[in-house]
Protein backbone atom coordinates (compact mmCIF):
# COMPACT_ATOMS: atom_id res chain seq x y z
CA UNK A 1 -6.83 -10.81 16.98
CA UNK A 2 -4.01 -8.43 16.93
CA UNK A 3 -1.61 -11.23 17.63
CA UNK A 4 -2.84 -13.21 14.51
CA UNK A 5 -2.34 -9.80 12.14
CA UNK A 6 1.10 -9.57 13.26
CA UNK A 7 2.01 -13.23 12.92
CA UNK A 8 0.50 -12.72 9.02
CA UNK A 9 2.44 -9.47 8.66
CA UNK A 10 5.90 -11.28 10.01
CA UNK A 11 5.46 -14.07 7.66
CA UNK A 12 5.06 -12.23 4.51
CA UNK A 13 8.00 -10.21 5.68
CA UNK A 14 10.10 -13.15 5.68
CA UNK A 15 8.66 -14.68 2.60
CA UNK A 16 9.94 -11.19 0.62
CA UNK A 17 13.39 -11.32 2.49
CA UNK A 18 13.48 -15.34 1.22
CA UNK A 19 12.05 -14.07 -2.48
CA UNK A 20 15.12 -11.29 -2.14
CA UNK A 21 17.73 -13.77 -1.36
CA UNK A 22 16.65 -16.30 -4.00
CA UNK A 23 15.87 -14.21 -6.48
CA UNK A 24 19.06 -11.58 -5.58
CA UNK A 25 18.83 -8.06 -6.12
CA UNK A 26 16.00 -6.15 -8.58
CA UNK A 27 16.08 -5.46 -12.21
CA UNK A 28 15.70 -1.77 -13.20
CA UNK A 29 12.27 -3.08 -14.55
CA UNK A 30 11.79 -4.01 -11.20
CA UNK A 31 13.19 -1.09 -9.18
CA UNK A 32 11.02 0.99 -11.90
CA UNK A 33 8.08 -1.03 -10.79
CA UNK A 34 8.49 -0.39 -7.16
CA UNK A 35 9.13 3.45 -7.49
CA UNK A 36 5.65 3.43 -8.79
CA UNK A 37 4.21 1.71 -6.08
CA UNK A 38 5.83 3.94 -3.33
CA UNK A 39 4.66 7.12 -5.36
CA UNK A 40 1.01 5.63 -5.68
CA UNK A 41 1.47 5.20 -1.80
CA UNK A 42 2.82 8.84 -1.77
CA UNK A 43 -0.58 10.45 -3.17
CA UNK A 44 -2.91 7.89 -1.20
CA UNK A 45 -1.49 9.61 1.88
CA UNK A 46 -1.46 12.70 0.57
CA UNK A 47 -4.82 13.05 -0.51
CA UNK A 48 -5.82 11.24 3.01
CA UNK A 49 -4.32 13.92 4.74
CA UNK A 50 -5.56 16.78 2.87
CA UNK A 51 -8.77 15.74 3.72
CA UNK A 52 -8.20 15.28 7.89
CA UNK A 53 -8.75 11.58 7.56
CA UNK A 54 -6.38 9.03 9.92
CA UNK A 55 -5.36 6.06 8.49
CA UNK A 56 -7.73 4.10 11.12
CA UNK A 57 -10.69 6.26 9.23
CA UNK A 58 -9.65 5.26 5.34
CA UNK A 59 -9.13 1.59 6.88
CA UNK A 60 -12.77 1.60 7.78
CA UNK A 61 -13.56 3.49 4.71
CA UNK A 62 -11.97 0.59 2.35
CA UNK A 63 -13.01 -2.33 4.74
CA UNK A 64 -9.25 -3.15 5.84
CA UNK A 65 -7.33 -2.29 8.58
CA UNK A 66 -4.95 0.35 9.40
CA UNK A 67 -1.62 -1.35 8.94
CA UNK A 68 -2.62 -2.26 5.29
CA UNK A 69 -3.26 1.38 4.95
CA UNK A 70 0.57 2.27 6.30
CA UNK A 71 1.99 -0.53 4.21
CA UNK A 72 0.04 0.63 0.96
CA UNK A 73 1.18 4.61 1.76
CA UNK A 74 4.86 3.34 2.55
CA UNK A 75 4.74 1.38 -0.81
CA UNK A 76 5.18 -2.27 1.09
CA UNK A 77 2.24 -3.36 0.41
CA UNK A 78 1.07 -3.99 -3.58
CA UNK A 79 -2.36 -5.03 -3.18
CA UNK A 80 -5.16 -5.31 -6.28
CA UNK A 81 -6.73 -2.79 -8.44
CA UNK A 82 -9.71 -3.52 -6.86
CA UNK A 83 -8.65 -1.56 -3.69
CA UNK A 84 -6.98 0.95 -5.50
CA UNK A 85 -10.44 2.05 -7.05
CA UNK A 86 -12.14 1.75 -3.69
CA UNK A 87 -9.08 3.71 -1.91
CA UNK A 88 -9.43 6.37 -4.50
CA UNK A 89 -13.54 6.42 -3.74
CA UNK A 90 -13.21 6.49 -0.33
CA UNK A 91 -10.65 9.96 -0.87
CA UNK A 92 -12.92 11.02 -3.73
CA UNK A 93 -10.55 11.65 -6.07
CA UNK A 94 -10.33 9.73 -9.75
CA UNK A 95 -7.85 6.56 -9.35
CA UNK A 96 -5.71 8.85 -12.12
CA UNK A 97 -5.19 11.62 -9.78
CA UNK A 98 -3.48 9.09 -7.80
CA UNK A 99 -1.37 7.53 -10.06
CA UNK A 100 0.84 11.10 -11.60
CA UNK A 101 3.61 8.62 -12.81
């Protein structure tokens, strides 16, 4: 249920703000890291625009739902290679054309 998603979404929310707080601040390797992550996000929704396609659409697409989809294109959400290949299928582009980094 939709309930049940957001509960899941709040807790790993607050599980990153404990990580933050017990871990402090990031390392430029770290802050390097997540730049890539938001530009990988950048081209996913790129591409999925370019191509008319809602997020709702790709979701289906990629078997996941459309939140995951906004968190991975906002660069909150670092999910596996895995999904990376079959996000890049899905827009039929190579998985390089996504990552220009």
């Amino acid at each position: 249920s939709i309930l049940r998603k957001l509960r899941v979404y709040v807790i790993y929310d607050l599980v990153l703000i404990r990580q933050h707080r017990t871990l402090g601040p990031m390392n430029d390797e770290q802050e390097k890291v997540q730049a890539r992550i938001h530009s990988l996000g950048q081209q996913i929704r790129a591409h999925r625009i370019a191509q008319n396609l809602s997020r709702q659409r790709l979701a289906l697409m990629v078997h996941t739902d459309q939140a995951v989809i906004a968190r991975i294109e906002a660069g909150k959400h670092n999910t596996g290679i895995a999904k990376y290949i079959e996000i890049a299928d899905a827009l039929d582009v190579p998985l390089g054309a996504l990552i220009n980094f």
